[in-house]
C-alpha atoms as a PDB file:
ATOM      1  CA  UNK A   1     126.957 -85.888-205.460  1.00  0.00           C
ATOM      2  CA  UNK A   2     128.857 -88.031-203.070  1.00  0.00           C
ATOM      3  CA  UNK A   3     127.592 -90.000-200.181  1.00  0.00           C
ATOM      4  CA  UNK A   4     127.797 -87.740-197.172  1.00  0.00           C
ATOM      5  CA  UNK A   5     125.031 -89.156-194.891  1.00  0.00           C
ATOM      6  CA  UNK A   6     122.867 -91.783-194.000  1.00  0.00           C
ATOM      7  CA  UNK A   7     119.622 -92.273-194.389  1.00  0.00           C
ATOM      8  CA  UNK A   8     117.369 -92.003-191.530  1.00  0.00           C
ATOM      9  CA  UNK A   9     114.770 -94.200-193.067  1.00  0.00           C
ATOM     10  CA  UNK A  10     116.762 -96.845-195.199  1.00  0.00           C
ATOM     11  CA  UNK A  11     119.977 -98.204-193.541  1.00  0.00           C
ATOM     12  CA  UNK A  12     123.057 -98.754-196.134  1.00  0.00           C
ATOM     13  CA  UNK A  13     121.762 -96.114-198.546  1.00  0.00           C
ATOM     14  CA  UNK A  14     122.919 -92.997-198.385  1.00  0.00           C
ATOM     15  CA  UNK A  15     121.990 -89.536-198.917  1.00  0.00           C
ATOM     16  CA  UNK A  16     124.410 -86.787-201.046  1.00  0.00           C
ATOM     17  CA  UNK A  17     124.298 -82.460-199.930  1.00  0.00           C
ATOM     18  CA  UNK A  18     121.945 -82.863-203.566  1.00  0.00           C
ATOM     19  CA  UNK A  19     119.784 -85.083-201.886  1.00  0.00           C
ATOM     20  CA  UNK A  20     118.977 -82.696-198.496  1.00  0.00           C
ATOM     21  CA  UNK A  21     118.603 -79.824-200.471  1.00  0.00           C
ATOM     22  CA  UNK A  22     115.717 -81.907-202.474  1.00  0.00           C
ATOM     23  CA  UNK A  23     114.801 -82.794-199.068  1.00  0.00           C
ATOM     24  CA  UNK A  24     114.585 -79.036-197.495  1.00  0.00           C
ATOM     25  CA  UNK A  25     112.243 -78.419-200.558  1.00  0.00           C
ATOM     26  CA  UNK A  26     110.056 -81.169-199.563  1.00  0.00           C
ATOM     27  CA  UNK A  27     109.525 -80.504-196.134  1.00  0.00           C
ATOM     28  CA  UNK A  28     109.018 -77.033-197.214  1.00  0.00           C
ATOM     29  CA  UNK A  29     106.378 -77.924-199.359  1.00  0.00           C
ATOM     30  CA  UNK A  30     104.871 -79.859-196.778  1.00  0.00           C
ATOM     31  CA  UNK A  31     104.903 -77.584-193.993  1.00  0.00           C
ATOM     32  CA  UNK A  32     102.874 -74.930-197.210  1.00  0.00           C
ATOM     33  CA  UNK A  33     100.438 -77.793-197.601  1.00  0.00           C
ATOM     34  CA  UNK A  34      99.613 -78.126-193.679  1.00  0.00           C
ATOM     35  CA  UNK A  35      99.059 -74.489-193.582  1.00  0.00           C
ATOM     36  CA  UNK A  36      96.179 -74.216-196.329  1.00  0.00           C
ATOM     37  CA  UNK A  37      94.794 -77.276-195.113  1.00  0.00           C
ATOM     38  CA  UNK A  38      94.481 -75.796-191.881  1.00  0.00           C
ATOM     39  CA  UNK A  39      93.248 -72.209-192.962  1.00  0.00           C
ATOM     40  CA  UNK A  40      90.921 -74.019-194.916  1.00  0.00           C
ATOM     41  CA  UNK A  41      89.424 -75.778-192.305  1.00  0.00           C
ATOM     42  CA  UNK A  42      90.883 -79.181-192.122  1.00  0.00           C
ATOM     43  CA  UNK A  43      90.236 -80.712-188.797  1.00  0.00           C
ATOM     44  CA  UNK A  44      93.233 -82.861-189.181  1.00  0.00           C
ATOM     45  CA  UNK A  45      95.766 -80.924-191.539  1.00  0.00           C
ATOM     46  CA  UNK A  46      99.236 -82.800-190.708  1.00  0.00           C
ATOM     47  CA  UNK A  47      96.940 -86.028-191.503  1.00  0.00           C
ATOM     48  CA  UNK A  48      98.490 -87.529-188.365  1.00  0.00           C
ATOM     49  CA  UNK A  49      95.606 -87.761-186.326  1.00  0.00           C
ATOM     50  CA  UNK A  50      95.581 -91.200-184.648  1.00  0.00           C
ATOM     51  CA  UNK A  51      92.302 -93.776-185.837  1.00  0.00           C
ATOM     52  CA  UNK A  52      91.154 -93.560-181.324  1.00  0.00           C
ATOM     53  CA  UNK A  53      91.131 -89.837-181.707  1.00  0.00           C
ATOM     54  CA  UNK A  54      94.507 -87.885-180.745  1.00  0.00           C
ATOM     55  CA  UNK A  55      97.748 -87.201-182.290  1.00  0.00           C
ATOM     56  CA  UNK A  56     100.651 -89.553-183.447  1.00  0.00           C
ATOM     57  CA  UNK A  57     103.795 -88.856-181.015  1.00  0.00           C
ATOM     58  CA  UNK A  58     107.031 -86.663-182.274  1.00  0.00           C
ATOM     59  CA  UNK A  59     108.664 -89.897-182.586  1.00  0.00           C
ATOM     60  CA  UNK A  60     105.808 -91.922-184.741  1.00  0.00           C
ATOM     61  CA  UNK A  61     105.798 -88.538-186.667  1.00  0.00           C
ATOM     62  CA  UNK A  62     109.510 -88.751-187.399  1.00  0.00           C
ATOM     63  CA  UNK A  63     109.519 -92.369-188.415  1.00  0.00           C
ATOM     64  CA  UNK A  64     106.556 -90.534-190.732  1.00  0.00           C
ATOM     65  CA  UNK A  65     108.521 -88.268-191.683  1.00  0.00           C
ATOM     66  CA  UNK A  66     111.809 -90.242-192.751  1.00  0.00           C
ATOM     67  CA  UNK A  67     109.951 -92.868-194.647  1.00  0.00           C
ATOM     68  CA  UNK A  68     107.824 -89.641-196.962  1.00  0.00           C
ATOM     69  CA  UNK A  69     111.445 -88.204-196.903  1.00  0.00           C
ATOM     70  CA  UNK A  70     113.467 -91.005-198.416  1.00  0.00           C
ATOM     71  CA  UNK A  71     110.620 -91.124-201.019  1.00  0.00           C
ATOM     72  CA  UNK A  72     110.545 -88.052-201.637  1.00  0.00           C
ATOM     73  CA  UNK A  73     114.532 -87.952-202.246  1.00  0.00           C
ATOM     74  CA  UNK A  74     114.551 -91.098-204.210  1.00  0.00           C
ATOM     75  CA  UNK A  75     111.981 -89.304-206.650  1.00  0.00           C
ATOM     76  CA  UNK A  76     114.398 -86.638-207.373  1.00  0.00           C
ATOM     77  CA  UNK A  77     117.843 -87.643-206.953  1.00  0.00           C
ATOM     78  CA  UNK A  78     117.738 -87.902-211.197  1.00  0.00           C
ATOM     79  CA  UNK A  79     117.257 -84.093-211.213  1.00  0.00           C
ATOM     80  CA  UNK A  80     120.315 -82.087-211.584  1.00  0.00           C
ATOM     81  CA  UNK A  81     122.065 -80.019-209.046  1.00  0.00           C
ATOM     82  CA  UNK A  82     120.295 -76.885-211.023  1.00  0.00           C
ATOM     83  CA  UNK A  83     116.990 -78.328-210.953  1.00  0.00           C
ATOM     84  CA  UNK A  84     116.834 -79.137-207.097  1.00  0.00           C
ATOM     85  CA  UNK A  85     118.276 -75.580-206.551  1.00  0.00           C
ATOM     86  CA  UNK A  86     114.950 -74.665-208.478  1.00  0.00           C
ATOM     87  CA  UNK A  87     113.003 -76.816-206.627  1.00  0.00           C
ATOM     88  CA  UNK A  88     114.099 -74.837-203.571  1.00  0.00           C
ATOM     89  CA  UNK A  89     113.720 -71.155-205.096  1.00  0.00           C
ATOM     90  CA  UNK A  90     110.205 -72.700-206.022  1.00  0.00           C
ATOM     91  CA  UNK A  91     109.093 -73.867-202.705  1.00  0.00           C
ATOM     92  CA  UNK A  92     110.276 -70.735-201.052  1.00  0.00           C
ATOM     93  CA  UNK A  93     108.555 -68.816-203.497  1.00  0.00           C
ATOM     94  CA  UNK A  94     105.656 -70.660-202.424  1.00  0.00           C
ATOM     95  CA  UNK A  95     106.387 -69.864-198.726  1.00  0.00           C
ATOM     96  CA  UNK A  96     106.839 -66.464-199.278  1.00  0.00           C
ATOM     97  CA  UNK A  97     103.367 -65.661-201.258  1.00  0.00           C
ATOM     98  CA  UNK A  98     101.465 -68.150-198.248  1.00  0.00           C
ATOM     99  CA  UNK A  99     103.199 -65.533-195.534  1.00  0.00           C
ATOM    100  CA  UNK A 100     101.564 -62.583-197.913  1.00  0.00           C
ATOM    101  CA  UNK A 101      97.950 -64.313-197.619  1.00  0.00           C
ATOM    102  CA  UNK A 102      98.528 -64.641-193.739  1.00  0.00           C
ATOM    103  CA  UNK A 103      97.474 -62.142-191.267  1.00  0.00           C
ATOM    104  CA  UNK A 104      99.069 -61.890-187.837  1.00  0.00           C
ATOM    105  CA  UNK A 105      96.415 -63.197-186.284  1.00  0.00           C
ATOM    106  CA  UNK A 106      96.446 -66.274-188.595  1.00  0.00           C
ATOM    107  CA  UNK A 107     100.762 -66.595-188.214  1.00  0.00           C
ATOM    108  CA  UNK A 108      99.774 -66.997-183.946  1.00  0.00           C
ATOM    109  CA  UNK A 109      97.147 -69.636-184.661  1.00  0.00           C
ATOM    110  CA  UNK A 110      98.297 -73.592-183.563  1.00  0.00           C
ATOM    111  CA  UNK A 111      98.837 -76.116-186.314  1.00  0.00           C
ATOM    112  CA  UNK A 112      96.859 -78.970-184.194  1.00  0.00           C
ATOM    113  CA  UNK A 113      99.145 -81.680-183.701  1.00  0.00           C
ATOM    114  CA  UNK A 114     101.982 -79.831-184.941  1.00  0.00           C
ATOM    115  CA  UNK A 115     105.484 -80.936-182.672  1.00  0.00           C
ATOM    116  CA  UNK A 116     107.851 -78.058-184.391  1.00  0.00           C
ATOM    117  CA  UNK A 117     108.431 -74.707-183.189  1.00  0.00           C
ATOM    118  CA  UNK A 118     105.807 -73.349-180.681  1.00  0.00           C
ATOM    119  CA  UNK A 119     103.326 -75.100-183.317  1.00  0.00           C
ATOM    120  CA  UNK A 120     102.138 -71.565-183.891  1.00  0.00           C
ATOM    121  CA  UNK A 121     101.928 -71.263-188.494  1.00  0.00           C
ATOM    122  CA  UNK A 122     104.291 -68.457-187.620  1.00  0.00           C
ATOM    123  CA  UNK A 123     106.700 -71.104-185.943  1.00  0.00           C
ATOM    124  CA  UNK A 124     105.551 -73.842-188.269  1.00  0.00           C
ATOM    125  CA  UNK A 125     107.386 -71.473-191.371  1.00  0.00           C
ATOM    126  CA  UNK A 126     109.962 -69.995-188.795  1.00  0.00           C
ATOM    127  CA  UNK A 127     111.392 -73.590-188.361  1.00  0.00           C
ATOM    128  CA  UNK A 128     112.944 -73.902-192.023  1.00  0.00           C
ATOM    129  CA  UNK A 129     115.754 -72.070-191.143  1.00  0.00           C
ATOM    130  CA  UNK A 130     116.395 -74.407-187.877  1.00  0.00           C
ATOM    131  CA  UNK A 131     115.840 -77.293-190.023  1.00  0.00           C
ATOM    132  CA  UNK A 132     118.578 -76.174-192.963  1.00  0.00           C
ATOM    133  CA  UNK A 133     120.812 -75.642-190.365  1.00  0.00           C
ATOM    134  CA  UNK A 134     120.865 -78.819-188.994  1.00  0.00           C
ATOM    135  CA  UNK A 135     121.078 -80.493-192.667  1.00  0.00           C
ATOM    136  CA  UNK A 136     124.351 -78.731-193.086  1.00  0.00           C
ATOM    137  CA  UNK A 137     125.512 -79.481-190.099  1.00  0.00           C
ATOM    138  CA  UNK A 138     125.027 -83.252-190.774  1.00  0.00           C
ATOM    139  CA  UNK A 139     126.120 -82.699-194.035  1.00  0.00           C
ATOM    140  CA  UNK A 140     129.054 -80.988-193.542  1.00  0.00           C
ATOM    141  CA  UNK A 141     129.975 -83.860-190.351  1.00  0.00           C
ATOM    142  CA  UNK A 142     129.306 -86.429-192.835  1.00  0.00           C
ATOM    143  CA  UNK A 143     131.441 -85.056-195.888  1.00  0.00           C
ATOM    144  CA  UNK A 144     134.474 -84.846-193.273  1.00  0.00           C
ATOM    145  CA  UNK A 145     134.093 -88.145-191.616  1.00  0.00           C
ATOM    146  CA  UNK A 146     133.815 -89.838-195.348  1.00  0.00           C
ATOM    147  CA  UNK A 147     137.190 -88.138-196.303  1.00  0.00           C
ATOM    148  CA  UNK A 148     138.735 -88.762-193.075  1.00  0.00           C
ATOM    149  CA  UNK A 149     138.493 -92.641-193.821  1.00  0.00           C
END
C-alpha cells in the first residue's frame, strides 16, 4: 500500500504495487475491448484515429494512455488488495473466453493503429505478460529506492 512509484501522468502522486495491479487489469480490459470492436467491424477500434485521417503516434498514445491510466487507478485505489486481485482474475477471465471465440486466422489479423507487439490480436493479448513484467520491475526498483532513503 506504500508509495513505490510515480505516476507517469500526475507528477508528485504516486502509485502503490495495489495500484499497478488495478492498472494491469485495466489495460487488460482495454486491450479485450479493442479486440471486439475490431472483430466487430469498427473502423477505428483503439479510438485513436487522428480528426485528418491517420493514427495518433506511440508517444501521443502513451500520454493517452497515462492520463486513462491514472483515472483508471484513482477509481479503484478504495478497493482492497482482495478486490483488485479479483479485478485481475476477472479481466483474465475475460481474456481467456475472447482467445476461445478467436480463430487463428482472426489471432494473425492487425489491430489498425495498434503500436504493441507485432499489432497482430495474437500480439495485442501476447503483450500482457511483457507489460506485467515491466510493472514489477518498476515496482520492485521503486520499493528499493524508497527504503534505501
Amino acid at each position: 500500500m506504500r508509495p513505490a512509484t510515480e505516476s507517469e501522468h500526475t507528477p508528485g502522486t504516486h502509485w502503490s504495487a495495489k495500484d499497478h495491479l488495478a492498472h494491469l487489469a485495466g489495460i487488460e480490459y482495454r486491450f479485450i475491448e479493442m479486440i471486439r470492436r475490431h472483430i466487430d467491424g469498427d473502423a477505428n477500434p483503439l479510438g485513436w484515429k487522428k480528426a485528418e485521417g491517420g493514427y495518433l503516434t506511440r508517444d501521443e498514445i502513451m500520454a493517452r494512455v497515462h492520463e486513462l491510466t491514472e483515472a483508471w487507478a484513482v477509481k479503484h485505489r478504495s478497493l482492497s488488495m482482495s478486490e483488485v486481485v479479483a479485478l485481475g482474475q476477472q479481466a483474465r477471465a475475460a481474456t481467456l473466453t475472447l482467445l476461445g471465440e478467436l480463430t487463428d486466422e482472426q489471432l494473425g489479423e492487425k489491430l489498425p493503429g495498434a503500436p504493441w507487439a507485432d499489432g497482430t490480436l495474437g500480439g495485442v493479448l501476447g503483450v500482457n505478460a511483457d507489460h506485467a513484467g515491466m510493472h514489477w520491475a518498476w515496482l520492485t526498483e521503486g520499493l528499493a529506492a524508497a527504503a534505501g532513503k
